[in-house]
PDB file of N, CA and C in Angstrom:
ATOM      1  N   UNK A   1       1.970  16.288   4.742  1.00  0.00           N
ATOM      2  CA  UNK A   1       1.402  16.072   3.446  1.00  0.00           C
ATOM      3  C   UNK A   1       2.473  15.568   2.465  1.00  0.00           C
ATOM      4  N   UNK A   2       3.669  16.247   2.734  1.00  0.00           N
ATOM      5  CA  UNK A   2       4.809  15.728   1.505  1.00  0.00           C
ATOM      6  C   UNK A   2       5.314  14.521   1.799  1.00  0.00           C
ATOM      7  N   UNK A   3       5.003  14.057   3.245  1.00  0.00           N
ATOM      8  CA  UNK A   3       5.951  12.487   3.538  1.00  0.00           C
ATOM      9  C   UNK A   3       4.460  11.613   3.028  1.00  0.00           C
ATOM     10  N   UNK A   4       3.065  11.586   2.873  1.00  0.00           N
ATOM     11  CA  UNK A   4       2.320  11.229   2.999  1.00  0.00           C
ATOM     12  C   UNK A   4       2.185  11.178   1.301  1.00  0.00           C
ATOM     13  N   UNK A   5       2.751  12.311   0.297  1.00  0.00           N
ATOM     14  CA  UNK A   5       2.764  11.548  -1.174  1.00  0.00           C
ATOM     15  C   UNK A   5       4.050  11.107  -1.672  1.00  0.00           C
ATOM     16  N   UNK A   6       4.959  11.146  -0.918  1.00  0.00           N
ATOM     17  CA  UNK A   6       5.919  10.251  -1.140  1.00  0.00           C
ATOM     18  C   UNK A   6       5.612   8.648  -0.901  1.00  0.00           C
ATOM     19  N   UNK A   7       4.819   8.420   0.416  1.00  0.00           N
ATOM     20  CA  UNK A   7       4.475   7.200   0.827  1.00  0.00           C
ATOM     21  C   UNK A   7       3.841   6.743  -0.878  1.00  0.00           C
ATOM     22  N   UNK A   8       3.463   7.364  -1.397  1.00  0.00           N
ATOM     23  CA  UNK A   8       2.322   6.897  -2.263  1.00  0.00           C
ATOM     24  C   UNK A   8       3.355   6.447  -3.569  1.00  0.00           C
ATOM     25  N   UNK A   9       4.699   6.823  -3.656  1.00  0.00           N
ATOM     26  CA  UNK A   9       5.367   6.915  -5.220  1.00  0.00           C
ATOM     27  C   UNK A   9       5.813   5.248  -5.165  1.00  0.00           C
ATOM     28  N   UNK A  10       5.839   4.347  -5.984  1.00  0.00           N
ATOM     29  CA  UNK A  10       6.416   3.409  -6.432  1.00  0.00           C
ATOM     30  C   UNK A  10       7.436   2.901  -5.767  1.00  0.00           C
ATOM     31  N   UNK A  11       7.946   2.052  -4.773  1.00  0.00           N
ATOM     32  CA  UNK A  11       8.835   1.806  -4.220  1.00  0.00           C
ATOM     33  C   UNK A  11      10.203   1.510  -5.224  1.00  0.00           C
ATOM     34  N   UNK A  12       9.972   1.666  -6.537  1.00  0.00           N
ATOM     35  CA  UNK A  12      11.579   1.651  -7.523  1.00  0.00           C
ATOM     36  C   UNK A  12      11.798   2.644  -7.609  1.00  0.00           C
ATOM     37  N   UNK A  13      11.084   3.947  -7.494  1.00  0.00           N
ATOM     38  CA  UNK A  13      11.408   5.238  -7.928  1.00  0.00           C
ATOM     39  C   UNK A  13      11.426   5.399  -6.469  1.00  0.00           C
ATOM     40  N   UNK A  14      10.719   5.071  -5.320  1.00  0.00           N
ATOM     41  CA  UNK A  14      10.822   5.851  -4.115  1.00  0.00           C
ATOM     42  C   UNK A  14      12.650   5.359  -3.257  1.00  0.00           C
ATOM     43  N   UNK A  15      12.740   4.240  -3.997  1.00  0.00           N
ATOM     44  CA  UNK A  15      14.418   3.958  -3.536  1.00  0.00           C
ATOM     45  C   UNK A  15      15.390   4.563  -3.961  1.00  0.00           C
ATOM     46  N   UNK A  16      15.076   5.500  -4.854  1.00  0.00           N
ATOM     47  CA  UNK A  16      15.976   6.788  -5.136  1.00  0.00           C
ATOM     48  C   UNK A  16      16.174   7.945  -4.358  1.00  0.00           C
ATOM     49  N   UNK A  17      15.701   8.033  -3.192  1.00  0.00           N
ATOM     50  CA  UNK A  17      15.480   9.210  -2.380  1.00  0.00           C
ATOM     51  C   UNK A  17      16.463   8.970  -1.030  1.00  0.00           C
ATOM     52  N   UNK A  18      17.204   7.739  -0.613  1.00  0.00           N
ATOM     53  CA  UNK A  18      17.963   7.576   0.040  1.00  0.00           C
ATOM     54  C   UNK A  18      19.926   8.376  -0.389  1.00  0.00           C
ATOM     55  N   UNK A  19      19.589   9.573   0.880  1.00  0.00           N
ATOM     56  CA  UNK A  19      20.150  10.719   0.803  1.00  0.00           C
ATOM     57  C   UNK A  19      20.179  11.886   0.099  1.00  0.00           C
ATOM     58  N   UNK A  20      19.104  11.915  -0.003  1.00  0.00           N
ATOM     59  CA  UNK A  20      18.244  12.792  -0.891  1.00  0.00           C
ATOM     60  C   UNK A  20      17.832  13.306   0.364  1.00  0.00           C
ATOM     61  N   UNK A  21      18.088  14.806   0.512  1.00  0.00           N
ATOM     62  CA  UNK A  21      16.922  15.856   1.115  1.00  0.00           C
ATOM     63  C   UNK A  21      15.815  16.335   0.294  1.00  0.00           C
ATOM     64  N   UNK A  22      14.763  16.274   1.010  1.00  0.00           N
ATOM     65  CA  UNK A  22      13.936  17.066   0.626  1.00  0.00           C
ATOM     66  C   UNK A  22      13.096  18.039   1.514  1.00  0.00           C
ATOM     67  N   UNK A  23      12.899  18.902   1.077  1.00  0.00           N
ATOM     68  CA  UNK A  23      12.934  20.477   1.787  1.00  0.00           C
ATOM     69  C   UNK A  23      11.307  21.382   1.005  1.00  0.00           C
ATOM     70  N   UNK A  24      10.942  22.000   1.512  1.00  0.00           N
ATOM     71  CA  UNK A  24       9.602  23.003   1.346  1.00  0.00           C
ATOM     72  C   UNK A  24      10.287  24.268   1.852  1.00  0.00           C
ATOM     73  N   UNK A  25       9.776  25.426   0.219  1.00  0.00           N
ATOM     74  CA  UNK A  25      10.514  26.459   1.000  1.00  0.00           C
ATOM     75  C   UNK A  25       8.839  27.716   0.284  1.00  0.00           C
ATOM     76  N   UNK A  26       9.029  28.741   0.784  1.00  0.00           N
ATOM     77  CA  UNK A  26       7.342  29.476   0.441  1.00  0.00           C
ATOM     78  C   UNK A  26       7.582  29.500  -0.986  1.00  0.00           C
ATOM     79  N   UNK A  27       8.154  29.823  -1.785  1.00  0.00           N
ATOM     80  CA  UNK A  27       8.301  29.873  -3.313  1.00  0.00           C
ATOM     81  C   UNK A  27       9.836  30.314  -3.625  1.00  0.00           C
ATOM     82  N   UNK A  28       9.743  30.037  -4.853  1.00  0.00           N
ATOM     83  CA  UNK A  28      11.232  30.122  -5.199  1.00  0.00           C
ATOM     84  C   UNK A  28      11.610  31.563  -5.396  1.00  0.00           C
ATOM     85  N   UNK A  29      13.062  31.741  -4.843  1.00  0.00           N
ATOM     86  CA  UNK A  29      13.965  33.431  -4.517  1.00  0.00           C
ATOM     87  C   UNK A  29      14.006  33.499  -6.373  1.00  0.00           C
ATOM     88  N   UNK A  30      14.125  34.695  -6.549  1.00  0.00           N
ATOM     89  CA  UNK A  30      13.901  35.614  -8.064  1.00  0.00           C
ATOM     90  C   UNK A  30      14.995  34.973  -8.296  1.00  0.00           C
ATOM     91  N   UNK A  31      16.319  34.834  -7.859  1.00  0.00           N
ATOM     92  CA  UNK A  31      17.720  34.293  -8.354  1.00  0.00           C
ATOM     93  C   UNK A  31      17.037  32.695  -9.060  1.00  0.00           C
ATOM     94  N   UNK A  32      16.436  32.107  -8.326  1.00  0.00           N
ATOM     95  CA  UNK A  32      16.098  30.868  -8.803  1.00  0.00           C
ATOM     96  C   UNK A  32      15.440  31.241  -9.962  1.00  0.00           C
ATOM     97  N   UNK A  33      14.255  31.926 -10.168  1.00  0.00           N
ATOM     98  CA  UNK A  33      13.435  31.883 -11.244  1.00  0.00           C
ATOM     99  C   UNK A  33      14.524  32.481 -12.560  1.00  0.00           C
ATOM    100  N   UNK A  34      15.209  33.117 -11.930  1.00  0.00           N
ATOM    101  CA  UNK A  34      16.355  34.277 -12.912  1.00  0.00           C
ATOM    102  C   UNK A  34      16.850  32.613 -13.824  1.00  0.00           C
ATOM    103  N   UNK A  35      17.527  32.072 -12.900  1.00  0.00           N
ATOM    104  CA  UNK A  35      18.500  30.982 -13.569  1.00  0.00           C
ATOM    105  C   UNK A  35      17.382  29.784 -14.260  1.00  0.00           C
ATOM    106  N   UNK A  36      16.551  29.564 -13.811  1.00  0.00           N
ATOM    107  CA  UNK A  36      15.530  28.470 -14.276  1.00  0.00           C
ATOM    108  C   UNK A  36      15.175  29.026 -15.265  1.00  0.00           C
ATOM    109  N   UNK A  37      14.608  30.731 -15.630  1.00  0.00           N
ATOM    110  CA  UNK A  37      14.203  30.947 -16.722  1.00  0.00           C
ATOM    111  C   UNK A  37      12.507  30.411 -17.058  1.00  0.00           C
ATOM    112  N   UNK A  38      11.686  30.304 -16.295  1.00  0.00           N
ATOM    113  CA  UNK A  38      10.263  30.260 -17.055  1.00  0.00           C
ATOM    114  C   UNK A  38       9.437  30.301 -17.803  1.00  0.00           C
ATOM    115  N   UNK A  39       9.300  29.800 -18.255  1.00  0.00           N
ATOM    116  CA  UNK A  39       7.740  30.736 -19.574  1.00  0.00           C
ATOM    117  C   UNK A  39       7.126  31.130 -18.124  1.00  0.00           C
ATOM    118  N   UNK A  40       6.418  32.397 -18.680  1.00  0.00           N
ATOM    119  CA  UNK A  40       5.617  33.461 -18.130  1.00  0.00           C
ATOM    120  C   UNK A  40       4.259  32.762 -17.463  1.00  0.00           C
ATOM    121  N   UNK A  41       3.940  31.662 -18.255  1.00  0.00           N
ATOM    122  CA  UNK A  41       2.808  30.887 -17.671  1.00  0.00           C
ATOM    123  C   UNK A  41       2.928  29.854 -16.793  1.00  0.00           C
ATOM    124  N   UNK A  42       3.988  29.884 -16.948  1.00  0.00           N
ATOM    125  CA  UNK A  42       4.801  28.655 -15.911  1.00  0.00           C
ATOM    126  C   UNK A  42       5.272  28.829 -14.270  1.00  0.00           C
ATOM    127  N   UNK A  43       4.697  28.031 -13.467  1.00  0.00           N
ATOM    128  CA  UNK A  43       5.231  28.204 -12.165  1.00  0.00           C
ATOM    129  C   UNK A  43       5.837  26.875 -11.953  1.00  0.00           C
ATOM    130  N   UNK A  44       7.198  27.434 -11.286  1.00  0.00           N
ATOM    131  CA  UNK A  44       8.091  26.318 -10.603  1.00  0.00           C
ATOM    132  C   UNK A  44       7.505  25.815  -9.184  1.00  0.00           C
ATOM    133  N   UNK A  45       7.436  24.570  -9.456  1.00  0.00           N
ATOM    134  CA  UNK A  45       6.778  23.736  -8.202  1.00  0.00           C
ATOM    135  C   UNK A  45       7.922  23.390  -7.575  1.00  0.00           C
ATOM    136  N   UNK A  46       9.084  22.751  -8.118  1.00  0.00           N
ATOM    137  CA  UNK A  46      10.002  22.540  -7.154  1.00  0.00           C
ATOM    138  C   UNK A  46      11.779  21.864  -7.930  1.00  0.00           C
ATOM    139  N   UNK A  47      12.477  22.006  -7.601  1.00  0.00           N
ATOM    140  CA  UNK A  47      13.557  22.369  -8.236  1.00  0.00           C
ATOM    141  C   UNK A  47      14.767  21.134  -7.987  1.00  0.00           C
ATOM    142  N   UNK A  48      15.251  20.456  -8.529  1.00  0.00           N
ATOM    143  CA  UNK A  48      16.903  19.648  -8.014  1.00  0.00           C
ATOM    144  C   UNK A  48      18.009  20.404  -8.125  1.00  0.00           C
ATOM    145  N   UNK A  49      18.391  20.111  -6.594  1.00  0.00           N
ATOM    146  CA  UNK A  49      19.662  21.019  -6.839  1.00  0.00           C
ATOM    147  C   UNK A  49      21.149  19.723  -5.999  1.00  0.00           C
ATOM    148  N   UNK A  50      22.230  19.756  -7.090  1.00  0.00           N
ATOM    149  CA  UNK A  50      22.675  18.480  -6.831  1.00  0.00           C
ATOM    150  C   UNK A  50      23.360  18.053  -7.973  1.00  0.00           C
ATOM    151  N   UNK A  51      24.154  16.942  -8.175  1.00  0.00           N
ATOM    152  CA  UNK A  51      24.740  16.238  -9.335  1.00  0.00           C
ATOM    153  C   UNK A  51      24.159  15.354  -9.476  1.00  0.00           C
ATOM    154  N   UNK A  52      23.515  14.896 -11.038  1.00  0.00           N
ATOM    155  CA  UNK A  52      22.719  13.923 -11.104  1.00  0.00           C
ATOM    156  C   UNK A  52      23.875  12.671 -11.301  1.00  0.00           C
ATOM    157  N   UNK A  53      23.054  11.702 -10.686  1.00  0.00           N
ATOM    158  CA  UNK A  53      24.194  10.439 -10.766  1.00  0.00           C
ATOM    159  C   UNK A  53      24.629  10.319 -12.222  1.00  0.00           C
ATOM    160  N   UNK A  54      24.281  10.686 -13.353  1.00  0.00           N
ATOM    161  CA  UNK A  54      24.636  10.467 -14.897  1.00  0.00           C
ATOM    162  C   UNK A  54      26.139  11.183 -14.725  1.00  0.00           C
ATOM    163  N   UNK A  55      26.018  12.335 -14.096  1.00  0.00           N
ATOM    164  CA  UNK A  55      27.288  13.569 -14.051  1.00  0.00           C
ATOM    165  C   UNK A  55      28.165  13.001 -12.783  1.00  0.00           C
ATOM    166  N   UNK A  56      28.082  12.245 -11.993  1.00  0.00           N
ATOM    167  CA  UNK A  56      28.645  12.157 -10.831  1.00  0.00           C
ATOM    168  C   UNK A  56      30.425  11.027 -11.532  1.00  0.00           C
ATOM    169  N   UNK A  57      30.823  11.252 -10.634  1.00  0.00           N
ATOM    170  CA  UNK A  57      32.569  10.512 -11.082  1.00  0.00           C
ATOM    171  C   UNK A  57      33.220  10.111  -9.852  1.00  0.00           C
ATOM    172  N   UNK A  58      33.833   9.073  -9.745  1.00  0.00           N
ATOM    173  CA  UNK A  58      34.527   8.771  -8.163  1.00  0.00           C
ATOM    174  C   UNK A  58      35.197   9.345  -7.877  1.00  0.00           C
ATOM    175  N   UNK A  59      36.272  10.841  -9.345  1.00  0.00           N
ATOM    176  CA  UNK A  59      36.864  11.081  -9.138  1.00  0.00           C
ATOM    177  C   UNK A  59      36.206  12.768  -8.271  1.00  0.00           C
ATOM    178  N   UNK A  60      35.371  12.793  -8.888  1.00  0.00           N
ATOM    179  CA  UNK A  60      34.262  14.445  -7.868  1.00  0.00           C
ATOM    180  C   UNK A  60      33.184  13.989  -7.237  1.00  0.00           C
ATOM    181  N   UNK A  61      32.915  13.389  -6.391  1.00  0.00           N
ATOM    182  CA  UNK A  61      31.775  13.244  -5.554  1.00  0.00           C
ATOM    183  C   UNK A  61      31.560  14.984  -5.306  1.00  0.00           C
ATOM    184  N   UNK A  62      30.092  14.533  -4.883  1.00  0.00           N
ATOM    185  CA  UNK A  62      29.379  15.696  -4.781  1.00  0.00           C
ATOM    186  C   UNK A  62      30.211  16.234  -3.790  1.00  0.00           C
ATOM    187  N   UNK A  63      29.849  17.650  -3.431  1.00  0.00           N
ATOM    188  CA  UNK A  63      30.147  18.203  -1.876  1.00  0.00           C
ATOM    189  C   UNK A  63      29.056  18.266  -1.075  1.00  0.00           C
ATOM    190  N   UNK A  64      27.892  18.252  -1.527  1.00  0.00           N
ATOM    191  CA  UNK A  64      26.464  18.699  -0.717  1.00  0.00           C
ATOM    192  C   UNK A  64      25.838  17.655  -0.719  1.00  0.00           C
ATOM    193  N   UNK A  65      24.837  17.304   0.102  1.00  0.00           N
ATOM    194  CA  UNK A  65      23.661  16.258  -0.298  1.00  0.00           C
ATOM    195  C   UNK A  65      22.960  16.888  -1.325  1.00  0.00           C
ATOM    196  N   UNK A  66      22.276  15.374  -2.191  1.00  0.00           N
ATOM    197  CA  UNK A  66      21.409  16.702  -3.502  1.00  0.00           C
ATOM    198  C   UNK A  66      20.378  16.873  -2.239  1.00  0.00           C
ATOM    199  N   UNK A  67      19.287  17.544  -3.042  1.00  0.00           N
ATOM    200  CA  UNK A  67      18.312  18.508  -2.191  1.00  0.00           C
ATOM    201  C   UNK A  67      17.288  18.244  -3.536  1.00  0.00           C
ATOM    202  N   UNK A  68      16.080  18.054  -3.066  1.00  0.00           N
ATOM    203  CA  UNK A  68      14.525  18.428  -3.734  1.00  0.00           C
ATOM    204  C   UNK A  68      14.060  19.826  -2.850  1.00  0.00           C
ATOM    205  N   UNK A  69      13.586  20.756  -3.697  1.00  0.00           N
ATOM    206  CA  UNK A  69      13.094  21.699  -3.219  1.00  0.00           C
ATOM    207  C   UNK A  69      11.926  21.724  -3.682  1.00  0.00           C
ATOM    208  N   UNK A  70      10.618  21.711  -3.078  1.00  0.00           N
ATOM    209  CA  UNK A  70       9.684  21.822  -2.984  1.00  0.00           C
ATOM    210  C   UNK A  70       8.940  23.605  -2.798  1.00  0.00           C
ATOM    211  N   UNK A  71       7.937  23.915  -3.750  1.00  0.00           N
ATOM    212  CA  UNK A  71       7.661  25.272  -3.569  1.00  0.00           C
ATOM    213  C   UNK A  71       5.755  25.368  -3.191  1.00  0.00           C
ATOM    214  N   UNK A  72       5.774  25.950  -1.770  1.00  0.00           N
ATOM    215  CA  UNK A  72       4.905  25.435  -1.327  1.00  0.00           C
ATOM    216  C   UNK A  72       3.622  26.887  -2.063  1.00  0.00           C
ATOM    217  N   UNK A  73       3.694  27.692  -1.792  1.00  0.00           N
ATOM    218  CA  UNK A  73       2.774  28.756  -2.831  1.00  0.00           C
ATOM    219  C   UNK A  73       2.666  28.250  -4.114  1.00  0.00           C
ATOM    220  N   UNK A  74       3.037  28.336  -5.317  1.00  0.00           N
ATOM    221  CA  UNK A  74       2.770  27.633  -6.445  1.00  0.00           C
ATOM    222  C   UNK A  74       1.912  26.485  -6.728  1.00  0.00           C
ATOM    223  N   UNK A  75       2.689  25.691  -5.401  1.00  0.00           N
ATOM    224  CA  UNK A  75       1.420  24.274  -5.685  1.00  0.00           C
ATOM    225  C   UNK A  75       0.234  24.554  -4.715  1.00  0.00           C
ATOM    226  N   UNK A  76       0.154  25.286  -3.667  1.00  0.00           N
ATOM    227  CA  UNK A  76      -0.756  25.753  -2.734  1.00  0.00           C
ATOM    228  C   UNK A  76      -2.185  25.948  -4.155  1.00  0.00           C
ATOM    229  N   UNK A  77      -1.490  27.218  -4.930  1.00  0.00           N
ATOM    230  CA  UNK A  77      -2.032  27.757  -6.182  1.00  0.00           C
ATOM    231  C   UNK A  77      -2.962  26.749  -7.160  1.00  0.00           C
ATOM    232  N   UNK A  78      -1.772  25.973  -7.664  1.00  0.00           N
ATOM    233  CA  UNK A  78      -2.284  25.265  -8.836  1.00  0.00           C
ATOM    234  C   UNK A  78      -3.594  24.401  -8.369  1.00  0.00           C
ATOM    235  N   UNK A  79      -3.442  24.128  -7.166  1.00  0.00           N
ATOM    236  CA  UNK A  79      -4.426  22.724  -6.671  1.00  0.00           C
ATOM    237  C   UNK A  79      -5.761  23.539  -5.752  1.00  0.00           C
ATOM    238  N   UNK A  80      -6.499  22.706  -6.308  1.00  0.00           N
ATOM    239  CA  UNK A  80      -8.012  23.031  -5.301  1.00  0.00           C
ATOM    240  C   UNK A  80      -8.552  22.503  -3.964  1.00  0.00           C
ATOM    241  N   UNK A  81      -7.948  21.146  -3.953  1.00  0.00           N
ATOM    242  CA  UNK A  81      -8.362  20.603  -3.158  1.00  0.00           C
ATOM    243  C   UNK A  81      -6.922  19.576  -2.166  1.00  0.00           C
ATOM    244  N   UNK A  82      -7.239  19.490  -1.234  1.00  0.00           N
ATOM    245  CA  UNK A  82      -5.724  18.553  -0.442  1.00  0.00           C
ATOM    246  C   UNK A  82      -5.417  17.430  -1.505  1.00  0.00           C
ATOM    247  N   UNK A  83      -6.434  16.529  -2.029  1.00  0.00           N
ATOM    248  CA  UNK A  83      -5.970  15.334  -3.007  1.00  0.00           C
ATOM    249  C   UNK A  83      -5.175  15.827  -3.585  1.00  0.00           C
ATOM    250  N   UNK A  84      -5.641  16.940  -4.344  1.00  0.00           N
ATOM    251  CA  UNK A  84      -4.889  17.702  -6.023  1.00  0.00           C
ATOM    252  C   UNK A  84      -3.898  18.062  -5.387  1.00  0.00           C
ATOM    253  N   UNK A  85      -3.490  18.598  -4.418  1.00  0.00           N
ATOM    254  CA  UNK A  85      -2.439  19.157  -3.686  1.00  0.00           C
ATOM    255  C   UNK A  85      -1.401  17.990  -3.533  1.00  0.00           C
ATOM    256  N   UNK A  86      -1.781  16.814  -2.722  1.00  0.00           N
ATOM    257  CA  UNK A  86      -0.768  15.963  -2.427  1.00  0.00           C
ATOM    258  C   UNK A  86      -0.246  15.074  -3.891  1.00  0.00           C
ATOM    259  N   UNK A  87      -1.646  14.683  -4.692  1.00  0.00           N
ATOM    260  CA  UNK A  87      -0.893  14.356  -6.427  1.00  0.00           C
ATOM    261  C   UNK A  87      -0.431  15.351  -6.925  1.00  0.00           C
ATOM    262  N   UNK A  88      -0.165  16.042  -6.470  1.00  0.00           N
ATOM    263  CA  UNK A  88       0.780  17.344  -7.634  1.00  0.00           C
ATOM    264  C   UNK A  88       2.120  16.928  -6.579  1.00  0.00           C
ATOM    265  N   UNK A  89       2.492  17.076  -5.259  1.00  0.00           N
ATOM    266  CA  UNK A  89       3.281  16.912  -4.891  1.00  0.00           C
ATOM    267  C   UNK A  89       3.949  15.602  -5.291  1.00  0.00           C
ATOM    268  N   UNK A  90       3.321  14.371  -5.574  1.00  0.00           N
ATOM    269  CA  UNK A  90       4.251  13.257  -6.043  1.00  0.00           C
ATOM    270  C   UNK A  90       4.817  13.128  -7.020  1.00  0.00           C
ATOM    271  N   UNK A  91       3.869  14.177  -8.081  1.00  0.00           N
ATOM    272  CA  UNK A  91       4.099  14.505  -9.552  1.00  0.00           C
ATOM    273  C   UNK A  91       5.488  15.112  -9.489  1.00  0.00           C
ATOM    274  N   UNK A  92       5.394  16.355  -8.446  1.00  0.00           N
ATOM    275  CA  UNK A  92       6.705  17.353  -8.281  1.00  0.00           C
ATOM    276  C   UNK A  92       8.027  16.454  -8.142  1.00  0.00           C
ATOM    277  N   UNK A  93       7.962  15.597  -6.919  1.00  0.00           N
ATOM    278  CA  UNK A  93       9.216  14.725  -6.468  1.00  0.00           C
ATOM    279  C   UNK A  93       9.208  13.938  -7.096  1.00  0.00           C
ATOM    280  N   UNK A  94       8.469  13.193  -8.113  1.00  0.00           N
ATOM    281  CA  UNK A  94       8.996  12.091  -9.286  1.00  0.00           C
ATOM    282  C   UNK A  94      10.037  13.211 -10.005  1.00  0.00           C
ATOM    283  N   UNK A  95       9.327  13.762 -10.521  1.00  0.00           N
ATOM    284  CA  UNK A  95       9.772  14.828 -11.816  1.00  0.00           C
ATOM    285  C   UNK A  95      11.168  15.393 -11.484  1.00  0.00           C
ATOM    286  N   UNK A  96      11.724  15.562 -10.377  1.00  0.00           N
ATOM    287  CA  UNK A  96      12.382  16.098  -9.239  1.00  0.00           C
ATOM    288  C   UNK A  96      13.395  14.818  -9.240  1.00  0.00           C
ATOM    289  N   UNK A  97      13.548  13.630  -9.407  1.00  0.00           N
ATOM    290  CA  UNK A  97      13.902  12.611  -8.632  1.00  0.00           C
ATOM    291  C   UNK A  97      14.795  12.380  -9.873  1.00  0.00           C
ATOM    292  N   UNK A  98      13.797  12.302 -11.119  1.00  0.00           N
ATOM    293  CA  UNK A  98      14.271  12.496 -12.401  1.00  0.00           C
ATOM    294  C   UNK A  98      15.254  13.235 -12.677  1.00  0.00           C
ATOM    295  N   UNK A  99      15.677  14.212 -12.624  1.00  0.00           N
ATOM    296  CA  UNK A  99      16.600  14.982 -12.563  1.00  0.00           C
ATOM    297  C   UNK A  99      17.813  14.460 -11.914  1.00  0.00           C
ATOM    298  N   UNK A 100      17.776  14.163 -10.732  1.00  0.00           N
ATOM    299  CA  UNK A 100      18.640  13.354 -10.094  1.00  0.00           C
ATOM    300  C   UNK A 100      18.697  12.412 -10.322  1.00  0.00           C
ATOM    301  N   UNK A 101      18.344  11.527 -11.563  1.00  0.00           N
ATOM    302  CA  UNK A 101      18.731  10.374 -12.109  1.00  0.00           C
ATOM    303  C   UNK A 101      19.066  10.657 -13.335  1.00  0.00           C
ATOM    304  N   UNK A 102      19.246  11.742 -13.909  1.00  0.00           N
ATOM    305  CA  UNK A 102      20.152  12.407 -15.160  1.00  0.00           C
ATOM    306  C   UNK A 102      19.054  12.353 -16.126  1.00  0.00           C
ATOM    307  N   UNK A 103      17.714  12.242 -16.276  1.00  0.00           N
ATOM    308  CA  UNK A 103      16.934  12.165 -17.443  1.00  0.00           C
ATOM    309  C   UNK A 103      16.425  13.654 -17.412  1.00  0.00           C
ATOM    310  N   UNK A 104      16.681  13.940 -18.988  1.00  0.00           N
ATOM    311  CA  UNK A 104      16.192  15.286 -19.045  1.00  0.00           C
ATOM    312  C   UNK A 104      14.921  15.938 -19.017  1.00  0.00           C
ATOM    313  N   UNK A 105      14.495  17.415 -19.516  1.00  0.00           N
ATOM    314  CA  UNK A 105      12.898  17.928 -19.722  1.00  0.00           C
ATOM    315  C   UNK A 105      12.576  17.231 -20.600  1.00  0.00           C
ATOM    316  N   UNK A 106      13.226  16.921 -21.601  1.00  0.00           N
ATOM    317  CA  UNK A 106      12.511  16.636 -22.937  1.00  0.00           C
ATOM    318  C   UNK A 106      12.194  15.376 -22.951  1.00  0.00           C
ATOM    319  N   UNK A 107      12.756  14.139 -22.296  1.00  0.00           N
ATOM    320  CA  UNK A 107      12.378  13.095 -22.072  1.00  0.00           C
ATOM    321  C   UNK A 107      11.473  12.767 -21.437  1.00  0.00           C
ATOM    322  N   UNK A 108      11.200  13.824 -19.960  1.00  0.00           N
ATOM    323  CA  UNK A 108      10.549  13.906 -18.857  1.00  0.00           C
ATOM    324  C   UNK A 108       8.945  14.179 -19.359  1.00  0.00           C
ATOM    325  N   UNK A 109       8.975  15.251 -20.762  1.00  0.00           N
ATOM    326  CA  UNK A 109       7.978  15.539 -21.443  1.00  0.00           C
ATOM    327  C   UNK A 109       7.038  13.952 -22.334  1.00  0.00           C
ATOM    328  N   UNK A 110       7.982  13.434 -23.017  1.00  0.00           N
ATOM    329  CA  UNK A 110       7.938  12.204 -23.761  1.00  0.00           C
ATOM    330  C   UNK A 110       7.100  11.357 -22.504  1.00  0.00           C
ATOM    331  N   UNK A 111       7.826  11.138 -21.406  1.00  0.00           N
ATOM    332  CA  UNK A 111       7.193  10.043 -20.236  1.00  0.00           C
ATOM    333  C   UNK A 111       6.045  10.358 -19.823  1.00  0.00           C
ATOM    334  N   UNK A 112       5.967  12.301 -19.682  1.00  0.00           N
ATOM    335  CA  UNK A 112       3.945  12.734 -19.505  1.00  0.00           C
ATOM    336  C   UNK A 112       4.248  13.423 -18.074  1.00  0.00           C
ATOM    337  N   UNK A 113       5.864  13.596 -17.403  1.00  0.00           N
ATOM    338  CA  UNK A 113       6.105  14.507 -16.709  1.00  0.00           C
ATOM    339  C   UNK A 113       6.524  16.084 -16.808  1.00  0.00           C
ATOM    340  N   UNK A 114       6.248  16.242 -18.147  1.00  0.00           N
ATOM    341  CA  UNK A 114       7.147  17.517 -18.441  1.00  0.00           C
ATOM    342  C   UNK A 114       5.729  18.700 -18.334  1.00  0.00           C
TER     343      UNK A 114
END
């Protein structure tokens, strides 16, 4: 399902994902939610973890591949049906991808991803 709404994202935004992992894990560990910080109404669908190329320097390359983490309960949750399920997932890895291209929440909000 997740390679199947990726197929679907924009091939300018989907050429951002070369060395990019992306990963499904059952929901995010309390340490994650601890550091992300939530509103109470808010569930994390899925998380970048990584240096966004804005932060990156020739002189510190990363040490890790970045990583998209995908949280498969939450969006299981939010969505009713497989469609809603797989457009929430492209929604997640745009939004996700974003991050790893250094644009922030608040911008991400402005664009209609936040």
């Amino acid at each position: 399902m997740v390679k199947r709404a990726i197929k679907r994202i924009p091939p300018e935004i989907r050429e951002h994902l070369h060395n990019v992992l992306i990963t499904v894990q059952k929901r995010p560990a309390r340490e994650v939610l601890a550091e992300i910080s939530p509103h109470r109404d808010e569930s994390v669908l899925g998380m970048y973890q990584g240096t966004s190329l804005r932060d990156r320097t020739l002189m510190y390359p990363p040490l890790y591949p970045d990583t998209i983490v995908l949280f498969q309960e939450p969006l299981e949750k939010m969505c009713g049906t497989i469609k809603e399920l797989e457009d929430q997932i492209e929604i997640t890895v745009v939004h996700e991808i974003a991050h790893f291209l250094g644009i922030s929440e608040e911008r991400l909000a402005e664009l209609g991803y936040g």
